[in-house]
N, C-alpha and C. Protein backbone atom coordinates (compact mmCIF):
# COMPACT_ATOMS: atom_id res chain seq x y z
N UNK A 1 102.47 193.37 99.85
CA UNK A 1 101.18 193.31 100.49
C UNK A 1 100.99 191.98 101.23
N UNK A 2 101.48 190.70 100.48
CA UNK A 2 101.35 190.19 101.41
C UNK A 2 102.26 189.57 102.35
N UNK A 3 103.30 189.90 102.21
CA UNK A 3 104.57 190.29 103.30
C UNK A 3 103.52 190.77 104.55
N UNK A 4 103.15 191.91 104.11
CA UNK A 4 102.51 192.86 105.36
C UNK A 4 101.49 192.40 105.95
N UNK A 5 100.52 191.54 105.82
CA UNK A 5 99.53 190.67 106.07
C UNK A 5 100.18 189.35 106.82
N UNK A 6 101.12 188.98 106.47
CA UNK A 6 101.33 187.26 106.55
C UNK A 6 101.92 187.97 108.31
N UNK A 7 102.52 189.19 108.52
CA UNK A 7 103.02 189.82 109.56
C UNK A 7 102.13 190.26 110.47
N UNK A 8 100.85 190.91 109.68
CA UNK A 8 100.00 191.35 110.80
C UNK A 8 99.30 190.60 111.40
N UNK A 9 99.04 188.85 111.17
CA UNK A 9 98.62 187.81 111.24
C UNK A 9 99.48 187.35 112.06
N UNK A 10 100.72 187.68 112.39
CA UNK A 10 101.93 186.77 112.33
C UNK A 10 101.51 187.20 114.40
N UNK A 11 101.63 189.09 114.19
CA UNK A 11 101.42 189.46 115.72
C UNK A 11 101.02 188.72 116.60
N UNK A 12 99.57 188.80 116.34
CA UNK A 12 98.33 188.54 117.58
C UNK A 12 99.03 186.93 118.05
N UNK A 13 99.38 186.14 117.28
CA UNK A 13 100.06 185.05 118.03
C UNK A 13 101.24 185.00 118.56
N UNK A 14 101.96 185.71 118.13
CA UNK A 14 103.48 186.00 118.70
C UNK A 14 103.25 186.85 120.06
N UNK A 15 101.94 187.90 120.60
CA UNK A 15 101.90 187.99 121.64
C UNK A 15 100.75 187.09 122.48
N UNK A 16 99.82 186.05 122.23
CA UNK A 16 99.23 185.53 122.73
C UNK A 16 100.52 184.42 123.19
N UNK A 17 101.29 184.01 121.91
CA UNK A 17 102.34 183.37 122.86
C UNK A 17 103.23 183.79 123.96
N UNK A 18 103.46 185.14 124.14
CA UNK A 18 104.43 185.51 125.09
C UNK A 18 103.83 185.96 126.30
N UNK A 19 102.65 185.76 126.29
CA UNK A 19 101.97 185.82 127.79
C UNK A 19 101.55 184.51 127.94
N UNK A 20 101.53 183.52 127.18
CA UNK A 20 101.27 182.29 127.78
C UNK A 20 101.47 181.91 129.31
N UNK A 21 102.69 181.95 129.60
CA UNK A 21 103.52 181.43 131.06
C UNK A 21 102.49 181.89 131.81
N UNK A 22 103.17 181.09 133.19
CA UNK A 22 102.18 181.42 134.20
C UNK A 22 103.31 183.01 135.03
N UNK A 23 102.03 183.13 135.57
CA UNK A 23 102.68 184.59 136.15
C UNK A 23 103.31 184.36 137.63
N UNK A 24 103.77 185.44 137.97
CA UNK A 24 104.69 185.02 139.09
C UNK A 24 104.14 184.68 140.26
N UNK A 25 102.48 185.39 140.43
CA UNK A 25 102.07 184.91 141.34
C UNK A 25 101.74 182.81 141.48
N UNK A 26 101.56 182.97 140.65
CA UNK A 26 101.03 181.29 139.90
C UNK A 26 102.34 180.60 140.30
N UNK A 27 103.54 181.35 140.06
CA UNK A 27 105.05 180.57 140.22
C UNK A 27 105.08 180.44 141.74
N UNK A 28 105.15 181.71 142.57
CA UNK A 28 105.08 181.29 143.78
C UNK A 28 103.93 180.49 144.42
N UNK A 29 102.45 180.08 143.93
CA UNK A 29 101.91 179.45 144.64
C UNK A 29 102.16 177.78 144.56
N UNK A 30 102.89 177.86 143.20
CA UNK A 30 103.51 176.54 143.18
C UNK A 30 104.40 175.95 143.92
N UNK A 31 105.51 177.16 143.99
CA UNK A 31 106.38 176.64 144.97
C UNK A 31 105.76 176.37 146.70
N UNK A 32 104.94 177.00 146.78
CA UNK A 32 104.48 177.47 148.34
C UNK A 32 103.42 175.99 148.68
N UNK A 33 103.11 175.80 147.04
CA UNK A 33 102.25 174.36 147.65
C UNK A 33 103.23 172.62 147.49
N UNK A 34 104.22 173.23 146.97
CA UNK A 34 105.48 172.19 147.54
C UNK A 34 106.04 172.00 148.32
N UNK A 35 106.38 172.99 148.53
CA UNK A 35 106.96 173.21 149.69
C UNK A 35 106.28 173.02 150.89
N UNK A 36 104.87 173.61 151.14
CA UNK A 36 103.64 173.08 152.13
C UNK A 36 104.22 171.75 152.26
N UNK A 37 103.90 170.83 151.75
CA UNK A 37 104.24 169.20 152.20
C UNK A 37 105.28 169.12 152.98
N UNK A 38 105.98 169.78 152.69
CA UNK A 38 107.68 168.97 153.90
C UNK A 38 107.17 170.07 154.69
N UNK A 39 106.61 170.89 154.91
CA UNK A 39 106.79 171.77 156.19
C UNK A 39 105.64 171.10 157.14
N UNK A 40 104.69 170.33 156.07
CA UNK A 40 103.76 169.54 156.96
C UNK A 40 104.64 167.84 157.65
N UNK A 41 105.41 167.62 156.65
CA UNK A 41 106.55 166.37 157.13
C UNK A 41 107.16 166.83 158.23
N UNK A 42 107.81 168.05 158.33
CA UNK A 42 108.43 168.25 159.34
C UNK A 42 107.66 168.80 160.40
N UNK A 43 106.51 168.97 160.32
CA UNK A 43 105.87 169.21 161.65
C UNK A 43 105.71 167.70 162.15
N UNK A 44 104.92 166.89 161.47
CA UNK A 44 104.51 165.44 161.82
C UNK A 44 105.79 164.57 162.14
N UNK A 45 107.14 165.25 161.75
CA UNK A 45 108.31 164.56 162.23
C UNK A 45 108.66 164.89 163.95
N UNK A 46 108.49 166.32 163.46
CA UNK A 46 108.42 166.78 165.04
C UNK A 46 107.83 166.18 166.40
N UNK A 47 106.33 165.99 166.15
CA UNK A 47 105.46 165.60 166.91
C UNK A 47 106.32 163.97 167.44
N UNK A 48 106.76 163.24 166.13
CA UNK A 48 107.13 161.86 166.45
C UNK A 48 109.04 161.97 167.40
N UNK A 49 108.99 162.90 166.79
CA UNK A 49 110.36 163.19 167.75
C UNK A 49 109.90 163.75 169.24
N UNK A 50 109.50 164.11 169.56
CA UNK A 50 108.69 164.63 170.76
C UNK A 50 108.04 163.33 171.81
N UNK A 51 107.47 162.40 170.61
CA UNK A 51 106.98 160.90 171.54
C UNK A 51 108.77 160.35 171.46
N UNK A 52 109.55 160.48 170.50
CA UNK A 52 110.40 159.58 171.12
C UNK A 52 111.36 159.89 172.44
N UNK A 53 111.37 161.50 172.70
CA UNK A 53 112.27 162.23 173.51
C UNK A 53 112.47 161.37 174.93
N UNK A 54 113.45 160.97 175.69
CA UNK A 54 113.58 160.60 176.52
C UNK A 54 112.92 161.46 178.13
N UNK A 55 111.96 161.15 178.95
CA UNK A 55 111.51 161.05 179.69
C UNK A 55 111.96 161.52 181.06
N UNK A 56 111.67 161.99 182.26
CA UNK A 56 112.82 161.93 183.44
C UNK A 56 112.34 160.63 184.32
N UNK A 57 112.69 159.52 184.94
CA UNK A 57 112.29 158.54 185.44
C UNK A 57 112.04 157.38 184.44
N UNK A 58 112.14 157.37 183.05
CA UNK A 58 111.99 156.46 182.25
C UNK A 58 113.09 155.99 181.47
N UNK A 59 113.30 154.51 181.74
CA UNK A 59 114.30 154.69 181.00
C UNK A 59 113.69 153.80 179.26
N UNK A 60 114.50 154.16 178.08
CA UNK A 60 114.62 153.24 176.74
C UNK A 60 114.60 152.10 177.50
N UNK A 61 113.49 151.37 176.87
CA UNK A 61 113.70 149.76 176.69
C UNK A 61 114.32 149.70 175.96
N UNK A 62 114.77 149.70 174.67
CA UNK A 62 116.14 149.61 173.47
C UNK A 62 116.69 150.71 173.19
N UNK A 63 117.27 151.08 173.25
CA UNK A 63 118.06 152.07 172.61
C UNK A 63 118.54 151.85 171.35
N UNK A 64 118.88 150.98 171.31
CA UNK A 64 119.19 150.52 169.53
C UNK A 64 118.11 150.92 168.42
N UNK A 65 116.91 150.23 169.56
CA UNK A 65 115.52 150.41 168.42
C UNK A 65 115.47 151.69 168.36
N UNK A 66 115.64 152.72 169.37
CA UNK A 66 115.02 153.94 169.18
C UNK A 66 115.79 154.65 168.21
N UNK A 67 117.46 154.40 168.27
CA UNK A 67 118.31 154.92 167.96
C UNK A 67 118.04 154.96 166.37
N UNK A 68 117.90 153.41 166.06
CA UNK A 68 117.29 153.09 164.35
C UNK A 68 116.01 153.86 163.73
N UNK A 69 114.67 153.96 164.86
CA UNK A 69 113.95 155.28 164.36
C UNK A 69 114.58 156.56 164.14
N UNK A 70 115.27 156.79 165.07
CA UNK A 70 115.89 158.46 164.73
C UNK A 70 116.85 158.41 163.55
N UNK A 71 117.72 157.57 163.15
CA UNK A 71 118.71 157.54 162.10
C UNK A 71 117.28 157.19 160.87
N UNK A 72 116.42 156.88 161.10
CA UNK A 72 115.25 156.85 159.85
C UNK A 72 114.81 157.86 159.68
N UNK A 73 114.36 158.37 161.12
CA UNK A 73 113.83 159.84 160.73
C UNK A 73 115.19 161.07 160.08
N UNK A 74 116.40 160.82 160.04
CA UNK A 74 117.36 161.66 160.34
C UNK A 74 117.37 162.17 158.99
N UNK A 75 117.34 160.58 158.14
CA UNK A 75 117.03 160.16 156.69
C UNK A 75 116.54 160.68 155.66
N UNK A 76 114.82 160.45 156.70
CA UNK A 76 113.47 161.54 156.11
C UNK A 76 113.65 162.29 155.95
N UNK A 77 114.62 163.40 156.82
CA UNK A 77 114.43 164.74 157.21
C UNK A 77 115.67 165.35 156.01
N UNK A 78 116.56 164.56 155.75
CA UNK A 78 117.81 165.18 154.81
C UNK A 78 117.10 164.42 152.98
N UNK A 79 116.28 163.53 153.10
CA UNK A 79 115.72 163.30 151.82
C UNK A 79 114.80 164.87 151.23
N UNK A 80 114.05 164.97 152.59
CA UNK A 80 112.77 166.01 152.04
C UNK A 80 113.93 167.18 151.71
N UNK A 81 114.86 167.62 152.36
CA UNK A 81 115.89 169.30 152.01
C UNK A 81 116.48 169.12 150.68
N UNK A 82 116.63 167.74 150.73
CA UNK A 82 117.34 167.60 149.19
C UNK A 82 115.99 167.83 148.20
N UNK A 83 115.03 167.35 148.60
CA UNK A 83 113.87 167.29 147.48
C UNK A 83 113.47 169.12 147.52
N UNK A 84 113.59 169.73 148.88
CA UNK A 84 113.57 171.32 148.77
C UNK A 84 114.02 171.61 148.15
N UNK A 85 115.33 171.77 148.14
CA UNK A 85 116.85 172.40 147.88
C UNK A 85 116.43 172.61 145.95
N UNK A 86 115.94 171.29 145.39
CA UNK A 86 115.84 171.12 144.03
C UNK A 86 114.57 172.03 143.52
N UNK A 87 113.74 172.38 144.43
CA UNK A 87 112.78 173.29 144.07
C UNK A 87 112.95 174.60 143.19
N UNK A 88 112.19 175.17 142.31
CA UNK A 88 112.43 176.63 141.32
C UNK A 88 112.16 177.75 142.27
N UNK A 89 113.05 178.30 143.19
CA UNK A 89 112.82 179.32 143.96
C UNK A 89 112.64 180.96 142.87
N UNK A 90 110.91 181.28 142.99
CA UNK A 90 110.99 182.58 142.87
C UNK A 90 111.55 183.46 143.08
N UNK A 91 112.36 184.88 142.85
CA UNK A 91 112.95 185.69 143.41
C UNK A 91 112.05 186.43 145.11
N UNK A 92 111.04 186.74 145.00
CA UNK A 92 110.16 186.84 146.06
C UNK A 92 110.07 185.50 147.27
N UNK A 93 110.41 184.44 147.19
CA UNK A 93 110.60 183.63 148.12
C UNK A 93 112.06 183.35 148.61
N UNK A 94 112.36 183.90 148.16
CA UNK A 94 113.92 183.83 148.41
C UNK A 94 114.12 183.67 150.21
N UNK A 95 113.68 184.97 151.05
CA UNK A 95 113.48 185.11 152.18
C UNK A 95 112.99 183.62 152.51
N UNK A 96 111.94 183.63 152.05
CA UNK A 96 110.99 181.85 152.59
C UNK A 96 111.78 180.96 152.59
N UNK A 97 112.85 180.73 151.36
CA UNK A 97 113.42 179.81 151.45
C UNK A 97 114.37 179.61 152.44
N UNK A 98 115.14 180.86 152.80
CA UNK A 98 115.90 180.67 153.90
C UNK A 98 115.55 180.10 155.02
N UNK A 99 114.26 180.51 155.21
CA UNK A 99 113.16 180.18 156.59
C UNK A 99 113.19 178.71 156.51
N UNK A 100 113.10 178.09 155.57
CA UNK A 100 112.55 176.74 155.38
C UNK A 100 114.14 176.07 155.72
N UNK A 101 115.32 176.51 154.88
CA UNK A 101 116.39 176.36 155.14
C UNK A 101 116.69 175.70 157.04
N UNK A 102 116.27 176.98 157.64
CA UNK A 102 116.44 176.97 159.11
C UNK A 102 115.44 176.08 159.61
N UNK A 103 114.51 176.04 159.37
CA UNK A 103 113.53 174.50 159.92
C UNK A 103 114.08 173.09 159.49
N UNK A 104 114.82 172.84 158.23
CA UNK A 104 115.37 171.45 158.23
C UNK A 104 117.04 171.81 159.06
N UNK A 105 117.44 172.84 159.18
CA UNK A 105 118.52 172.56 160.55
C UNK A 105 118.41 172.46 161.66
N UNK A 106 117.55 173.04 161.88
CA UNK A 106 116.93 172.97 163.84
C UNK A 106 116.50 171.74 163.49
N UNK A 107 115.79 170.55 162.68
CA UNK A 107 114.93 169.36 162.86
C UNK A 107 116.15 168.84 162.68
N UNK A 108 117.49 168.48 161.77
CA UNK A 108 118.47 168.24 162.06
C UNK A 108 119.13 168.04 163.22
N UNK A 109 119.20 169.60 163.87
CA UNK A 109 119.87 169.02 165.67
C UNK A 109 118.97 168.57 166.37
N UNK A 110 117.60 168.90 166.50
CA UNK A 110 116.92 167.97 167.61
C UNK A 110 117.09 166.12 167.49
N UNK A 111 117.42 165.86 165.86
CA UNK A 111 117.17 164.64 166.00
C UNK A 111 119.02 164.07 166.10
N UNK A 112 119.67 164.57 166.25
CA UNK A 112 120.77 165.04 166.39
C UNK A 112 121.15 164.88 168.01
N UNK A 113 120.53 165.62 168.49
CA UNK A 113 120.37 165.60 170.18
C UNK A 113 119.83 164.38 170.78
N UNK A 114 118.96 163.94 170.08
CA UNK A 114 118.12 162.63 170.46
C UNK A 114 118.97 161.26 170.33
N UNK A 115 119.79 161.73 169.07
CA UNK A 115 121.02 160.22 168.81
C UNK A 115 122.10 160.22 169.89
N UNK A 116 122.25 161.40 169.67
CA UNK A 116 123.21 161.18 170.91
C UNK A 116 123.44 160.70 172.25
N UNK A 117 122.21 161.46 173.08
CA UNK A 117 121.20 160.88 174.16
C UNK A 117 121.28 159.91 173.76
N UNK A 118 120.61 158.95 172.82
CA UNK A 118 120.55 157.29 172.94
C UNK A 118 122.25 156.71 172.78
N UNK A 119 122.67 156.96 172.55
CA UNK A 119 124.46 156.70 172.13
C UNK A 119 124.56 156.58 174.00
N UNK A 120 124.54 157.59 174.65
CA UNK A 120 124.91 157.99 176.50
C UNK A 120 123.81 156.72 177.04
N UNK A 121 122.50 156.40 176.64
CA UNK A 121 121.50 155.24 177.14
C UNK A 121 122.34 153.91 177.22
N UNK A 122 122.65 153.48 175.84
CA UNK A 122 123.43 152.76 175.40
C UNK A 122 124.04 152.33 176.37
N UNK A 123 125.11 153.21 176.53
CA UNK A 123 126.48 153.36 177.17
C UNK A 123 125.90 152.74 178.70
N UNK A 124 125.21 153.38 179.18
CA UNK A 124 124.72 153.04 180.64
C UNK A 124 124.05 151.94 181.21
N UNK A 125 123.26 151.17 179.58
CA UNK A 125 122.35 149.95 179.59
C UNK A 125 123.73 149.01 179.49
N UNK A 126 124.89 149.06 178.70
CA UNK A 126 125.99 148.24 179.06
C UNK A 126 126.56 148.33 180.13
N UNK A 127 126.46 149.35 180.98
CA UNK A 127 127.27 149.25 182.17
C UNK A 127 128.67 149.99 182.38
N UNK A 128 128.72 150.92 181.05
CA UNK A 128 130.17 151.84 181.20
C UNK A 128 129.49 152.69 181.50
N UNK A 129 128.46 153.40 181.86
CA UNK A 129 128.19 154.98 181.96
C UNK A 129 127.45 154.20 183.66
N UNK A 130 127.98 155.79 184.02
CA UNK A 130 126.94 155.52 185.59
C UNK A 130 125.71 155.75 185.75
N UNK A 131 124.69 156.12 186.41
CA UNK A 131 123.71 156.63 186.57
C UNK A 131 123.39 157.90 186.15
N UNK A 132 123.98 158.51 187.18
CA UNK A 132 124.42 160.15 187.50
C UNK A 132 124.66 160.93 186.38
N UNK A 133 125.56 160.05 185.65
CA UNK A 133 125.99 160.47 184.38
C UNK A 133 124.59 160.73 182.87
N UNK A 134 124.58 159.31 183.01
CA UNK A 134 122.74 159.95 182.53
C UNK A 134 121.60 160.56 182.92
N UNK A 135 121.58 161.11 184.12
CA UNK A 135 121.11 161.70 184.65
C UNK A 135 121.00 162.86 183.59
N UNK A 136 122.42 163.40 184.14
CA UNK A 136 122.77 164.66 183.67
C UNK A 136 122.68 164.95 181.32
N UNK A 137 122.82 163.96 181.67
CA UNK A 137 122.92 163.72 180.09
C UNK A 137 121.46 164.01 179.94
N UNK A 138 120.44 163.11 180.87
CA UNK A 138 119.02 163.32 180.14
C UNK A 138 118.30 164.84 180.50
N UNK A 139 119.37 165.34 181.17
CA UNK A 139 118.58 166.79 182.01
C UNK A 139 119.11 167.52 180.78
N UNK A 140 120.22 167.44 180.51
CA UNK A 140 120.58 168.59 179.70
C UNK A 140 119.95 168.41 178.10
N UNK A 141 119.72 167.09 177.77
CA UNK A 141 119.49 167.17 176.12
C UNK A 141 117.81 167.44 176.44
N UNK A 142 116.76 167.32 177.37
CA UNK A 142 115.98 167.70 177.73
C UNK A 142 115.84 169.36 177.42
N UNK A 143 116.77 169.90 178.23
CA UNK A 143 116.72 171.53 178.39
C UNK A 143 117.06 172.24 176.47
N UNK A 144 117.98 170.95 176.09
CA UNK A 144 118.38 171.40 174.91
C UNK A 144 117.26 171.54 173.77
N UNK A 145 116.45 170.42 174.27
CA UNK A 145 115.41 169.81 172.91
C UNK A 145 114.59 171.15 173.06
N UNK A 146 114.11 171.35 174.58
CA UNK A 146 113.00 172.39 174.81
C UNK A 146 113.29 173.63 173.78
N UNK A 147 114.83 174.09 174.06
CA UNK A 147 115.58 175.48 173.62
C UNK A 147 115.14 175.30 171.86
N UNK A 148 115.25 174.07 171.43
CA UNK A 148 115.37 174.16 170.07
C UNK A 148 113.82 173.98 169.37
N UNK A 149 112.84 173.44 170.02
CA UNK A 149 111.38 173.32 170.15
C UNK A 149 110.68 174.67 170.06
N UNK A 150 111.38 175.48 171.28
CA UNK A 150 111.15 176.75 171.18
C UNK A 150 111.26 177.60 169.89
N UNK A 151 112.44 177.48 169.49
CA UNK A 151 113.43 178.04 167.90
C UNK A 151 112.55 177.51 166.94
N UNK A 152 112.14 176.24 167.01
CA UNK A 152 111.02 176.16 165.62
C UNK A 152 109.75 176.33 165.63
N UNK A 153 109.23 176.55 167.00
CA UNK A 153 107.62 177.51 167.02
C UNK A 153 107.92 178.74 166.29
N UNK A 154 108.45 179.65 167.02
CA UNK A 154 108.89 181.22 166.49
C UNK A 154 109.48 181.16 164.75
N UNK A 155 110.42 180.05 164.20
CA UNK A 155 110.36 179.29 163.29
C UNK A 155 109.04 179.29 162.27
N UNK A 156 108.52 178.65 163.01
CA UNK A 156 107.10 178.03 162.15
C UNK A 156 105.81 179.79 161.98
N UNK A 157 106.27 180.75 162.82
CA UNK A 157 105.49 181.81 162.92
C UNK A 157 106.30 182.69 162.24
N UNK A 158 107.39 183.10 162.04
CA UNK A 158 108.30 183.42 160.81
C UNK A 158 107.89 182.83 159.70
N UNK A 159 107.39 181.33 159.61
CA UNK A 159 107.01 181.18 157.70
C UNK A 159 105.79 181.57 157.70
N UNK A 160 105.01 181.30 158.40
CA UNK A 160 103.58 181.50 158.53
C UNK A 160 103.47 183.41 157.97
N UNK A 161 104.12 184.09 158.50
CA UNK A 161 104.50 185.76 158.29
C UNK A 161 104.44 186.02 156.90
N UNK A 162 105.79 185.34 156.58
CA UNK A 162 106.51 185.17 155.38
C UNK A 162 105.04 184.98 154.43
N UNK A 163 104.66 183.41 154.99
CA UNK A 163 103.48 183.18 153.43
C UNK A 163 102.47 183.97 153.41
N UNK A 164 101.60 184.88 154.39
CA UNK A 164 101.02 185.84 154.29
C UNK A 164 101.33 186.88 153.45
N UNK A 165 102.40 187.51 154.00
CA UNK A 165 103.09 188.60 153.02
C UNK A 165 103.02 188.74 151.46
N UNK A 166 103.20 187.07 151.33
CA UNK A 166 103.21 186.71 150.06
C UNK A 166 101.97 186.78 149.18
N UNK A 167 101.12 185.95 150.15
CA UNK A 167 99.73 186.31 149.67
C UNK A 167 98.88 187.61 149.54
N UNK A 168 99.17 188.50 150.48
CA UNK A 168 98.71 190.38 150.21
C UNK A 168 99.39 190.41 148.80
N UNK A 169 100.69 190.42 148.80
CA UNK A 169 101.17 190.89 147.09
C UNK A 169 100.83 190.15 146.02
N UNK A 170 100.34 189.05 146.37
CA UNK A 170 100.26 188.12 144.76
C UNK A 170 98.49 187.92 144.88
N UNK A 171 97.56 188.39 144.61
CA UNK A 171 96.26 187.61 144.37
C UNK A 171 96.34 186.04 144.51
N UNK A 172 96.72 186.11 143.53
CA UNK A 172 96.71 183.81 143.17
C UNK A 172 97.26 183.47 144.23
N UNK A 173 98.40 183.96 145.32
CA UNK A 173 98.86 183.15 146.27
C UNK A 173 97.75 182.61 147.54
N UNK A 174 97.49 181.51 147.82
CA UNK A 174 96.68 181.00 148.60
C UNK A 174 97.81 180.57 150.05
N UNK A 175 97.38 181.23 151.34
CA UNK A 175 98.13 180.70 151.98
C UNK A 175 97.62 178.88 153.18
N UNK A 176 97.67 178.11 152.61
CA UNK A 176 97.54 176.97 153.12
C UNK A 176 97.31 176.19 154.49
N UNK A 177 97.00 177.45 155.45
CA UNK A 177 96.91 177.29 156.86
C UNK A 177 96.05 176.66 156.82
N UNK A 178 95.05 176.57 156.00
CA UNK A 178 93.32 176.01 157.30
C UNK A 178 94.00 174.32 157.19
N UNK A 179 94.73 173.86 155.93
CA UNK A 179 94.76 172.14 155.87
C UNK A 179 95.24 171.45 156.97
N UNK A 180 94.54 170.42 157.26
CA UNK A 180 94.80 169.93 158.54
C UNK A 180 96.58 169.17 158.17
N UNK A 181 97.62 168.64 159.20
CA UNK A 181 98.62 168.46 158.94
C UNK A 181 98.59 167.02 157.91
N UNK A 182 99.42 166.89 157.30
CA UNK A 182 99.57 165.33 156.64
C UNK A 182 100.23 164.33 157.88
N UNK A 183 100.43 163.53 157.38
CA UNK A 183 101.19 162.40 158.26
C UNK A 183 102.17 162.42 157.45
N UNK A 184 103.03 161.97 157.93
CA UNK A 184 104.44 162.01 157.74
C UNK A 184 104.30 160.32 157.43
N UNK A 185 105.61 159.94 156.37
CA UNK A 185 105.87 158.76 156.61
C UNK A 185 106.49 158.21 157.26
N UNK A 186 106.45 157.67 157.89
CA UNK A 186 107.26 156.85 159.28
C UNK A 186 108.18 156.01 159.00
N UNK A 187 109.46 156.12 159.85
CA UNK A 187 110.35 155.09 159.11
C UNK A 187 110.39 154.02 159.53
């Protein structure tokens, strides 16, 4: 008898404990509000990559200096994927994550495109590259940046999809659009 008691006592907590956890919706809004931050970093990286983009008629006053912002930002941008990468991906974000995946590689080559361009500045502010030559250099990483600018709007409207989706199926998921962007830290 009281075997059978010390057991039926024993229940009600053995299942109040096994629903404890948070539920999956709760799991993905966690991840979705971590993840929010670097997607707000990498917008505010964007924007600063965009003021640094080389110009047509302008040339770098340093190239070195600029070159040292972009290898800072290059920094930022492979610190925050590593700090992603370590995130508890839900089975349901899986898709998202990929998405997010492809926004720190496109922010990768633009800033990528931008080093290089300053590497060809360089070259021309010493006096081995010709004019003409940067010319062409600044026309094309121009056309390039646009192509890849493009890739992370449609990008950024692919996660935007994605976190909706998420939010119809999960109640608790809140999707984070109205917050205005963060600032990024600057290197």
């Amino acid at each position: 008898m009281r075997r059978f008691l010390a057991v039926l006592c024993l229940v009600p907590v053995l299942l109040a404990v096994a629903g404890c956890g948070p539920s999956e919706g709760q799991t993905i809004g966690l991840y979705l509000g971590s993840v929010t931050i670097h997607e707000r970093r990498l917008q505010a990286w964007a924007e600063e990559l965009e003021a640094l983009a080389p110009r047509p008629g302008q040339e770098a006053a340093e190239p070195a200096a600029l070159r040292e912002k972009v290898e800072a930002l290059q920094q930022l941008v492979r610190d925050s994927r590593t700090e992603v990468s370590k995130l508890h991906v839900p089975g349901p974000c899986e898709p998202l994550h990929k998405l997010y995946d492809r926004a720190f590689d496109l922010s990768s080559r633009r800033l990528g495109l931008l080093a290089a361009f300053l590497v060809e500045a360089d070259k021309h502010r010493k006096g081995t590259l010709a004019s003409e030559q940067v010319a062409q250099a600044l026309q094309t990483t121009r056309a390039d940046l646009a192509e890849l600018a493009a890739q992370a709007e449609a990008l950024d409207e692919e996660i935007r999809q994605a976190k909706i989706e998420l939010a119809l199926r999960f109640p608790e998921v809140q999707v984070p659009e109205a917050d205005p962007p963060a600032v990024a830290p600057s290197p």
